[in-house]
N, C-alpha and C. Protein backbone atom coordinates (compact mmCIF):
# COMPACT_ATOMS: atom_id res chain seq x y z
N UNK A 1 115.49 101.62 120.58
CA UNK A 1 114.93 100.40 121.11
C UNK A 1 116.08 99.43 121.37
N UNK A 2 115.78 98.52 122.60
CA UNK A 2 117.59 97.94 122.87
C UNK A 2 116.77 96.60 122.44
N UNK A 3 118.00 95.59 122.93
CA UNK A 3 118.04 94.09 122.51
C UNK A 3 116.42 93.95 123.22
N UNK A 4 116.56 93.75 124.41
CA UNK A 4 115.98 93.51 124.88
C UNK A 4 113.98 93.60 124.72
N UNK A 5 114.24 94.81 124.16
CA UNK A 5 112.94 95.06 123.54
C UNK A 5 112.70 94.31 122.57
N UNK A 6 113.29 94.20 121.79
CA UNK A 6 113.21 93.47 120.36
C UNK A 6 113.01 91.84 120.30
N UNK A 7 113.75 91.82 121.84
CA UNK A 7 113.57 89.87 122.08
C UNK A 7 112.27 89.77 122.72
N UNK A 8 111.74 90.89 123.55
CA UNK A 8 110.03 91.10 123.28
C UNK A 8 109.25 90.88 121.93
N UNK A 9 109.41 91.49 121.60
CA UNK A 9 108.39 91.87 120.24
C UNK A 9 108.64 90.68 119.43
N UNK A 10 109.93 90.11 118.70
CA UNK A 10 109.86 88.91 118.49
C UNK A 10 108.90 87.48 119.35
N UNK A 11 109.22 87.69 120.67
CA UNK A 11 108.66 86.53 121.58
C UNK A 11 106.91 86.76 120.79
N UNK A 12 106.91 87.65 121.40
CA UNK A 12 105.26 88.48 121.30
C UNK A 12 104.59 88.21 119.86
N UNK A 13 105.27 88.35 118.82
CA UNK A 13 104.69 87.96 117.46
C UNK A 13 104.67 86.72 117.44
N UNK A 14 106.20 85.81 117.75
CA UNK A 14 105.79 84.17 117.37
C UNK A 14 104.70 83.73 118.11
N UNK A 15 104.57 84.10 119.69
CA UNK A 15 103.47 83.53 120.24
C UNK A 15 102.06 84.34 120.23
N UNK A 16 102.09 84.93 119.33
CA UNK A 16 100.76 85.69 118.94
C UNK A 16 100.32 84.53 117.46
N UNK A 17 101.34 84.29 116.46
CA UNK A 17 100.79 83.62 115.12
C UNK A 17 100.86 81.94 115.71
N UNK A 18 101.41 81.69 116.98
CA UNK A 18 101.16 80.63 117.02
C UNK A 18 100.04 80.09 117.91
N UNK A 19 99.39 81.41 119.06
CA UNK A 19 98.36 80.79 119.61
C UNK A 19 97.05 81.04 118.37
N UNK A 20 96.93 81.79 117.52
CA UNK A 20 96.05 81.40 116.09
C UNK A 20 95.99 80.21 115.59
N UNK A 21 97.68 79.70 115.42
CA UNK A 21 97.06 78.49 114.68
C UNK A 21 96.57 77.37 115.97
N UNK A 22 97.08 77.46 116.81
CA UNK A 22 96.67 76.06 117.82
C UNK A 22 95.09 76.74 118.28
N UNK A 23 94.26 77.53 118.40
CA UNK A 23 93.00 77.85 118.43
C UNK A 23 91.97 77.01 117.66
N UNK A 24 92.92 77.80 116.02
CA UNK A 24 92.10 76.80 114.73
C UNK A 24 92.35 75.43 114.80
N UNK A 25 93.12 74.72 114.85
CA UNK A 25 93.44 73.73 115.07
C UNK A 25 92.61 72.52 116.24
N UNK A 26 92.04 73.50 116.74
CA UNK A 26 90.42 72.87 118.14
C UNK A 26 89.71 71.59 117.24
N UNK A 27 89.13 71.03 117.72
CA UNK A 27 88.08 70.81 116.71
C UNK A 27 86.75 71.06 117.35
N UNK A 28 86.09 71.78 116.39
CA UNK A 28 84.59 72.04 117.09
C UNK A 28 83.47 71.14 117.61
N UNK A 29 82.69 71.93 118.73
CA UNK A 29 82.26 71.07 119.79
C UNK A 29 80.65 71.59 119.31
N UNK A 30 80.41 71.99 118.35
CA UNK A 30 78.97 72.47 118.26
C UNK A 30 78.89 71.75 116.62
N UNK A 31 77.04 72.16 116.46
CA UNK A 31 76.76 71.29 115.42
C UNK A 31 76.27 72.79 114.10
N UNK A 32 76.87 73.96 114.38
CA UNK A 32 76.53 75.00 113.53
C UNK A 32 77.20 75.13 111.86
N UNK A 33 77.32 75.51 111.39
CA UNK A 33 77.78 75.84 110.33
C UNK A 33 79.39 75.16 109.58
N UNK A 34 79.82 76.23 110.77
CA UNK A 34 81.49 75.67 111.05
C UNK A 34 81.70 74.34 111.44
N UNK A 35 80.68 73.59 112.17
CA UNK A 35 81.30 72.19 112.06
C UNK A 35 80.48 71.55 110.76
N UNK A 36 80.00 71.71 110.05
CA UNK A 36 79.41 71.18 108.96
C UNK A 36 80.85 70.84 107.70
N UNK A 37 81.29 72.46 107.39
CA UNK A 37 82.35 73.17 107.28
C UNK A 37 83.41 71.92 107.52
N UNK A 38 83.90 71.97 108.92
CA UNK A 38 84.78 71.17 109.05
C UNK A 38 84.93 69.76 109.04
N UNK A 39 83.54 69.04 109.23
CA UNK A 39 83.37 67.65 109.28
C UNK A 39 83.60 67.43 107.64
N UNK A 40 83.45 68.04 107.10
CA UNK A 40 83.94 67.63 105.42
C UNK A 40 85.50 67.31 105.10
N UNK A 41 85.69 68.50 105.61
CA UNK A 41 87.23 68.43 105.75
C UNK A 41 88.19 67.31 106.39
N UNK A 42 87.51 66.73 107.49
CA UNK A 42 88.30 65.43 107.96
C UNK A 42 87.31 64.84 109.08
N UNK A 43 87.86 63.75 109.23
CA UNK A 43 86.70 62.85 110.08
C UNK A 43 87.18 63.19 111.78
N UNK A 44 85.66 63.61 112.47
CA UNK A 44 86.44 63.73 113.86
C UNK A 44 86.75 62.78 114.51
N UNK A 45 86.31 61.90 114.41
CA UNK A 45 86.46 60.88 114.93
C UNK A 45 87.85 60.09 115.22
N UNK A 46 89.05 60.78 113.96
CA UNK A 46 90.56 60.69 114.18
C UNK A 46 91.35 60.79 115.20
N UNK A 47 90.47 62.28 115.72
CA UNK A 47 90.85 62.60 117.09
C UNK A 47 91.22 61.92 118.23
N UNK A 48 92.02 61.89 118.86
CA UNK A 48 92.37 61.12 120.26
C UNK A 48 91.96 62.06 121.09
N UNK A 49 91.39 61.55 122.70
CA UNK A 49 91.51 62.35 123.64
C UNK A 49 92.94 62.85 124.19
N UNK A 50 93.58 61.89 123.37
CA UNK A 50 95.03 62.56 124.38
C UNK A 50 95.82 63.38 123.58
N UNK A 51 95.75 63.55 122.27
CA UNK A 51 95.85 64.37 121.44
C UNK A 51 95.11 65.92 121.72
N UNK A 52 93.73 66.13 122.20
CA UNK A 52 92.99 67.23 122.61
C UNK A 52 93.62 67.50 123.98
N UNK A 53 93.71 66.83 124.67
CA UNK A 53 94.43 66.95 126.05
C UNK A 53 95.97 68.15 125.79
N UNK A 54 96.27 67.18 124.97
CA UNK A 54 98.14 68.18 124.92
C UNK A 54 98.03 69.06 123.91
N UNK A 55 96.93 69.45 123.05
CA UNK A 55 96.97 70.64 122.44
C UNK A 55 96.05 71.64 123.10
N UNK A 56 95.22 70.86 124.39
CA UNK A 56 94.66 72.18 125.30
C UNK A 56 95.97 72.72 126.20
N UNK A 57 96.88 71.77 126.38
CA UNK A 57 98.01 72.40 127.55
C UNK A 57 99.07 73.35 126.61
N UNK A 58 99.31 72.74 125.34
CA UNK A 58 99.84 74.04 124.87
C UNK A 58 99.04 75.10 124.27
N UNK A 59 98.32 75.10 124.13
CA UNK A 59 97.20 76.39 123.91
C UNK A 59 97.51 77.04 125.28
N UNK A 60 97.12 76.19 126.24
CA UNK A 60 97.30 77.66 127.53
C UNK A 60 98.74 77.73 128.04
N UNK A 61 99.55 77.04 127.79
CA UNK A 61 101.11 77.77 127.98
C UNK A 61 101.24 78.99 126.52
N UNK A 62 100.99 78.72 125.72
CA UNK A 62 101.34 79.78 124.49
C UNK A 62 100.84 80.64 125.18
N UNK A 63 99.30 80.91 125.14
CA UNK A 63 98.12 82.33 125.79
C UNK A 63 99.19 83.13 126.88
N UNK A 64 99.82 82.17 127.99
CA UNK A 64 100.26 82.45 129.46
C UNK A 64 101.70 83.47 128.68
N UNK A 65 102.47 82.91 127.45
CA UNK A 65 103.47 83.41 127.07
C UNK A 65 103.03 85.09 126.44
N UNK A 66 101.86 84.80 125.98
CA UNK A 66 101.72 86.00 124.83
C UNK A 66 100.97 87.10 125.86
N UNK A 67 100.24 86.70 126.91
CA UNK A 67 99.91 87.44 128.56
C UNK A 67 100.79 88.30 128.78
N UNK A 68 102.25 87.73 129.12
CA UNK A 68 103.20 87.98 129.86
C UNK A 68 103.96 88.86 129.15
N UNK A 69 103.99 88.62 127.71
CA UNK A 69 104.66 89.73 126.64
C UNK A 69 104.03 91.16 126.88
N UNK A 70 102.44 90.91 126.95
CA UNK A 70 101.48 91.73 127.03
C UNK A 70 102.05 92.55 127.85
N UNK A 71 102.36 92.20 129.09
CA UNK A 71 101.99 92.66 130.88
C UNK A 71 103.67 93.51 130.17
N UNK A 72 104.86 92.27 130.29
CA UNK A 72 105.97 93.28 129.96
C UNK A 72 106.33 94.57 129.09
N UNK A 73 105.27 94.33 128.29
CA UNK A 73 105.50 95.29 126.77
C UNK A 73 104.95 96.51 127.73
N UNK A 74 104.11 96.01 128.50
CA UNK A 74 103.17 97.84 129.39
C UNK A 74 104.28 98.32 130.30
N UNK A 75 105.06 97.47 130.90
CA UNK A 75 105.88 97.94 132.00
C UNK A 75 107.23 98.91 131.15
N UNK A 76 107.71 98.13 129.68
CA UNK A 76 108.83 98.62 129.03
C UNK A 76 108.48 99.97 128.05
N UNK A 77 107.40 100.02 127.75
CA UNK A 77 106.62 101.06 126.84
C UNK A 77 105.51 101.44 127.36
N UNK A 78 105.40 102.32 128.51
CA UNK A 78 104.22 102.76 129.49
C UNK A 78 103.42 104.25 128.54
N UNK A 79 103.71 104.68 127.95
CA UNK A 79 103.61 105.73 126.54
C UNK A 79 103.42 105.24 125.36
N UNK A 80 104.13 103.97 125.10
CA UNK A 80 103.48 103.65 123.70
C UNK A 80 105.19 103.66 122.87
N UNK A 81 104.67 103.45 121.36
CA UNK A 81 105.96 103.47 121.20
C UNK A 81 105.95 104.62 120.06
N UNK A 82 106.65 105.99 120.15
CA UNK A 82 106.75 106.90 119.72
C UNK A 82 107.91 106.90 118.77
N UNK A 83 107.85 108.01 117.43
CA UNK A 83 108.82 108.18 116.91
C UNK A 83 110.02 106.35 116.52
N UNK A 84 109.58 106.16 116.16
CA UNK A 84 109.82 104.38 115.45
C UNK A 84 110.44 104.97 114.55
């Protein structure tokens, strides 16, 4: 496996554990369980819109990064990765 692969798979993991946490990090828009759950936990009302604004734009630049790892990882390992 060369550099190059490896500066994949690194890219690919950080922006895999980091579009998890900016997901959780949402605050929920429904009145089920999970926001019961979370309204305990902190007041939504803290929230800024412009705060939700710039953690929706990096949510979809991370996704677009961890896509693109995706798409490259198929083009560099079209078989898979054998014998590791």
């Amino acid at each position: 496996m060369g550099p190059l692969q490896i500066v994949l798979f690194a890219v690919w993991a950080l922006s895999t554990l980091l579009l998890i946490a900016l997901v959780l990090m949402h605050s929920g828009k429904g009145t089920g369980v999970s926001d019961m759950i979370a309204s305990s936990l902190y007041n939504s009302s803290t929230a800024t819109g412009v705060m939700e604004k710039n953690l929706d734009k990096l949510t979809v630049i991370v996704a677009c990064v961890f896509a693109a790892c995706v798409v490259l990882a198929m083009f560099f390992f079209p078989q898979g990765i054998v014998g590791l």
